[in-house]
Protein backbone atom coordinates (compact mmCIF):
# COMPACT_ATOMS: atom_id res chain seq x y z
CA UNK A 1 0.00 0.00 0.00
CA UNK A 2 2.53 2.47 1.13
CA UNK A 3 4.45 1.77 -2.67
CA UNK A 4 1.39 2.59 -4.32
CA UNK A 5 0.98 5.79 -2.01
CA UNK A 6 4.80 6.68 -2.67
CA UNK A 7 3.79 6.57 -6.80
CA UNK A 8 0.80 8.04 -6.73
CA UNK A 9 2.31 11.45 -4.29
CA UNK A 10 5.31 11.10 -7.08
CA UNK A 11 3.29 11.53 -10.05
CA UNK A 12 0.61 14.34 -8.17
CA UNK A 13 3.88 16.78 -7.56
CA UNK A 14 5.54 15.72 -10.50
CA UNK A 15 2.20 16.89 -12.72
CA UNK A 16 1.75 20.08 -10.31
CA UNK A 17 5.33 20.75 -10.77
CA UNK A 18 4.73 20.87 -15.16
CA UNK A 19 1.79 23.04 -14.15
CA UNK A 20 2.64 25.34 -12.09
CA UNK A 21 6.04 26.39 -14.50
CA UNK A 22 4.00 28.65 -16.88
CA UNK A 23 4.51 25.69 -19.38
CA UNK A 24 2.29 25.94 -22.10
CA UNK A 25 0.93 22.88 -24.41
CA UNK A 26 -0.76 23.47 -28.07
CA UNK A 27 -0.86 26.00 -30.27
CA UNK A 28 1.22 29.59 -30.21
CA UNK A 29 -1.56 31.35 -32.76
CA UNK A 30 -3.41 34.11 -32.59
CA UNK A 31 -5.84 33.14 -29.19
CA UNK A 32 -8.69 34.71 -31.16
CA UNK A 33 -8.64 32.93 -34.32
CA UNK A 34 -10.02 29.89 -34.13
CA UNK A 35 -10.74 28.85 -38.18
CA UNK A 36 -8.92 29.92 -41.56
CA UNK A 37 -9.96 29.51 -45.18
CA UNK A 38 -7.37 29.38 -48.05
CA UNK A 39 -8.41 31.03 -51.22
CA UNK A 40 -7.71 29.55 -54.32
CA UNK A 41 -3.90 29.63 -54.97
CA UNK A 42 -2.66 31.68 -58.19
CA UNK A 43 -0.05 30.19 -60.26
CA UNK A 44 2.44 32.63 -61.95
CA UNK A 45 4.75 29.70 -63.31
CA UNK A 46 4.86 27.70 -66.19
CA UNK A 47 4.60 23.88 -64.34
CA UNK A 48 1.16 22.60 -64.61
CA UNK A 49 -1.00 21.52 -61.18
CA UNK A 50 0.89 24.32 -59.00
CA UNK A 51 -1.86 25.56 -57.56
CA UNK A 52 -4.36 22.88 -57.01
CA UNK A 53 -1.31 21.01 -55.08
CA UNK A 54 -0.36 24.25 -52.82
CA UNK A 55 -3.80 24.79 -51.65
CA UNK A 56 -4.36 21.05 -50.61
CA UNK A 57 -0.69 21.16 -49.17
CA UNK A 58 -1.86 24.10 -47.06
CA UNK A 59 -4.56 22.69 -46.05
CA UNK A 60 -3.50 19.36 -44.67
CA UNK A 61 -0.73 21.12 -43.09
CA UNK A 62 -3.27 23.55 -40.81
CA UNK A 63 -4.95 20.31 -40.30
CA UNK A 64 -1.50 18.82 -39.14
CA UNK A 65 -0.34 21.68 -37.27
CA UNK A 66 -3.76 21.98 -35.25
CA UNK A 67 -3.76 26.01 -34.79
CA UNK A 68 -6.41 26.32 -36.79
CA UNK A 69 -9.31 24.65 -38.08
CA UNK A 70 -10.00 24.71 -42.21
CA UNK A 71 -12.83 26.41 -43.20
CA UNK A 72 -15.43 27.48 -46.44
CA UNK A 73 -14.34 31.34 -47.01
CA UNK A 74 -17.61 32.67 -45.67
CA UNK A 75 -17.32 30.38 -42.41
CA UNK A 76 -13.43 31.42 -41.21
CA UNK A 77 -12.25 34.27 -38.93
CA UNK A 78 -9.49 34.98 -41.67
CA UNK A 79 -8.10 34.03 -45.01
CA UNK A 80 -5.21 33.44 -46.55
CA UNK A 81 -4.16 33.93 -50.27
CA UNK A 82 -1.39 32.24 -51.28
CA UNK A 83 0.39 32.62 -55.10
CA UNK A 84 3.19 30.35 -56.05
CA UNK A 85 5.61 32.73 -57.41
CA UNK A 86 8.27 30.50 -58.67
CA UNK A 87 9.70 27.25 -59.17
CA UNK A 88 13.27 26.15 -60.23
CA UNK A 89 14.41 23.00 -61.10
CA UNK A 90 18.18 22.63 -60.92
CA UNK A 91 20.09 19.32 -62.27
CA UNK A 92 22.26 18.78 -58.97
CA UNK A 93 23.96 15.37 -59.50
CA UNK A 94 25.19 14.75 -63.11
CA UNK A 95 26.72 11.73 -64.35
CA UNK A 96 28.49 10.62 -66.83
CA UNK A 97 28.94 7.59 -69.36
CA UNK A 98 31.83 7.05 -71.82
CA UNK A 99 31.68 4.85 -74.63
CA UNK A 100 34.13 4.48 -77.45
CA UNK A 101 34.61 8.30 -78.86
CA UNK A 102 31.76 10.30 -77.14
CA UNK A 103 30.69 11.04 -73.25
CA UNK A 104 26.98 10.91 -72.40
CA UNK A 105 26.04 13.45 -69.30
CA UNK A 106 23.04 12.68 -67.57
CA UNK A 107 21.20 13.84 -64.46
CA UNK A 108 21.25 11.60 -61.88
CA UNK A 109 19.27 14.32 -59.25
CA UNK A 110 17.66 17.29 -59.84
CA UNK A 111 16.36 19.55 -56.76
CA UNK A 112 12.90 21.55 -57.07
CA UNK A 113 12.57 24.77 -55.51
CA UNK A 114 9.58 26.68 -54.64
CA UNK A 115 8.95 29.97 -53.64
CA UNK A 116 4.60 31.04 -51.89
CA UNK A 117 3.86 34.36 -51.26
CA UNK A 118 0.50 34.72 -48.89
CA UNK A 119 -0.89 37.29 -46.90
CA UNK A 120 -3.84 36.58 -44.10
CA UNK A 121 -6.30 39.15 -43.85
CA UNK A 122 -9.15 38.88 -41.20
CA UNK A 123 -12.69 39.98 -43.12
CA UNK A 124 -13.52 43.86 -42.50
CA UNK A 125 -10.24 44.94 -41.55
CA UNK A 126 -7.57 46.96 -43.41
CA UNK A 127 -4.35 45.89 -41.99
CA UNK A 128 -3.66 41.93 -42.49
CA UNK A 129 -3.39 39.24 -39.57
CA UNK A 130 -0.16 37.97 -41.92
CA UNK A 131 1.67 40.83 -43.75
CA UNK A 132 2.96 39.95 -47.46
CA UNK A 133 5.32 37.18 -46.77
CA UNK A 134 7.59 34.83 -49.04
CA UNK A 135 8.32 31.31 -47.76
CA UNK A 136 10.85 29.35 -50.13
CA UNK A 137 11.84 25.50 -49.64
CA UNK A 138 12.90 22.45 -51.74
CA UNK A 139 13.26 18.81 -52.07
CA UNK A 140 15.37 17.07 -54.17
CA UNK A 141 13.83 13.97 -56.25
CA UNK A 142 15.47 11.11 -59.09
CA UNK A 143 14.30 10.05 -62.59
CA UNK A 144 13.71 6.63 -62.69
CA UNK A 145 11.49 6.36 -65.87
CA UNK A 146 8.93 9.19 -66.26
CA UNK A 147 10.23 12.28 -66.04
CA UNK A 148 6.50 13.85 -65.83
CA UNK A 149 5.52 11.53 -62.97
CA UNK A 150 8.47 12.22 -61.13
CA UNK A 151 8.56 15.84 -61.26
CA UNK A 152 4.75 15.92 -60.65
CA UNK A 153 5.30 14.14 -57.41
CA UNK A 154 8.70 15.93 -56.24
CA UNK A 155 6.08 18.83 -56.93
CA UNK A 156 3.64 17.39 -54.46
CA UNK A 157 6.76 17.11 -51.97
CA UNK A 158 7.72 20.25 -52.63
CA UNK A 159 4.55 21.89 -51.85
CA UNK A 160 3.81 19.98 -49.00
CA UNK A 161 7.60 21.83 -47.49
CA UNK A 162 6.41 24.85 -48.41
CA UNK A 163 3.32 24.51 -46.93
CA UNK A 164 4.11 23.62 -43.66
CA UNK A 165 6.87 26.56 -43.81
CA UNK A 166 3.84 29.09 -44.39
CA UNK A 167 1.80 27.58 -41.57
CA UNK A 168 4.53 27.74 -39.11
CA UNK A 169 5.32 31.43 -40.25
CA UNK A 170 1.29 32.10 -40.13
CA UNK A 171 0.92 30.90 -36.72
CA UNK A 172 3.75 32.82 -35.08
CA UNK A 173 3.12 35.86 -37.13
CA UNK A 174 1.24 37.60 -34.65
């Protein structure tokens, strides 16, 4: 009995000492925002599917991130708008293959990098939640056999990096 009592007074000052330190669990966003709504994402580059994979990257990564919940426009307390400004693809890993007279270069890695721009403005108000802000990231992805297919899935990556960049810059913005 007294072992029992010695765990249980272990754990009750061991949980009022994480308490009582000013520790706080969950989210660092704004305390009165509860619900955002992404608008639909402008492409201004030439790859195909930018958009449509940026605003379901942003999306699952407010889901993930648990700040705020994702809502229809006229439902949230703010919006963003998002517009993928640019992407680069870079050959980073080139190889090469001699045969009798000639060399054959080919590239074994290429890395795709992507650069949002959003703003988060709360309905009815002039200044913005979010000011203008850029968030850049990349991800680095092979050619196996399709070069479409690869590139439209390093794309996916890459959004889904840049995503979770603007959510974490969204969230401590304020």
């Amino acid at each position: 009995m007294k072992k029992y009592l010695a765990h249980f007074v272990a754990f009750a000052f061991s949980l009022l000492f994480l308490t009582s330190c000013g520790y706080h669990m969950g989210s660092i966003a704004h305390p009165q925002i509860k619900t955002i709504a992404i608008a639909p994402v402008k492409n201004e580059t030439y790859i195909p599917n930018a958009a449509e994979y940026m605003k379901q990257a942003l999306s699952e990564s407010f889901q993930k991130d648990g700040s705020w919940k994702v809502k229809e426009m006229n439902e949230a307390d703010c919006i963003m708008y998002a517009r993928v400004l640019n992407i680069a693809i870079t050959a980073t890993n080139i190889t090469s293959n001699k045969s009798n007279s000639s060399i054959t270069y080919m590239t074994a890695l290429f890395t795709m990098t992507i650069t949002l721009e959003f703003t988060v403005i709360i309905p009815g108000r002039s200044k913005p939640l979010v000011a203008t802000t850029q968030v850049s990231d990349s991800t680095q992805y092979q050619v196996p056999a399709d070069l479409y297919t690869a590139q439209q899935s390093a794309l996916q990556q890459a959004c889904y990096v840049v995503a979770m960049g603007a959510v974490s810059a969204t969230a401590e913005a304020w």
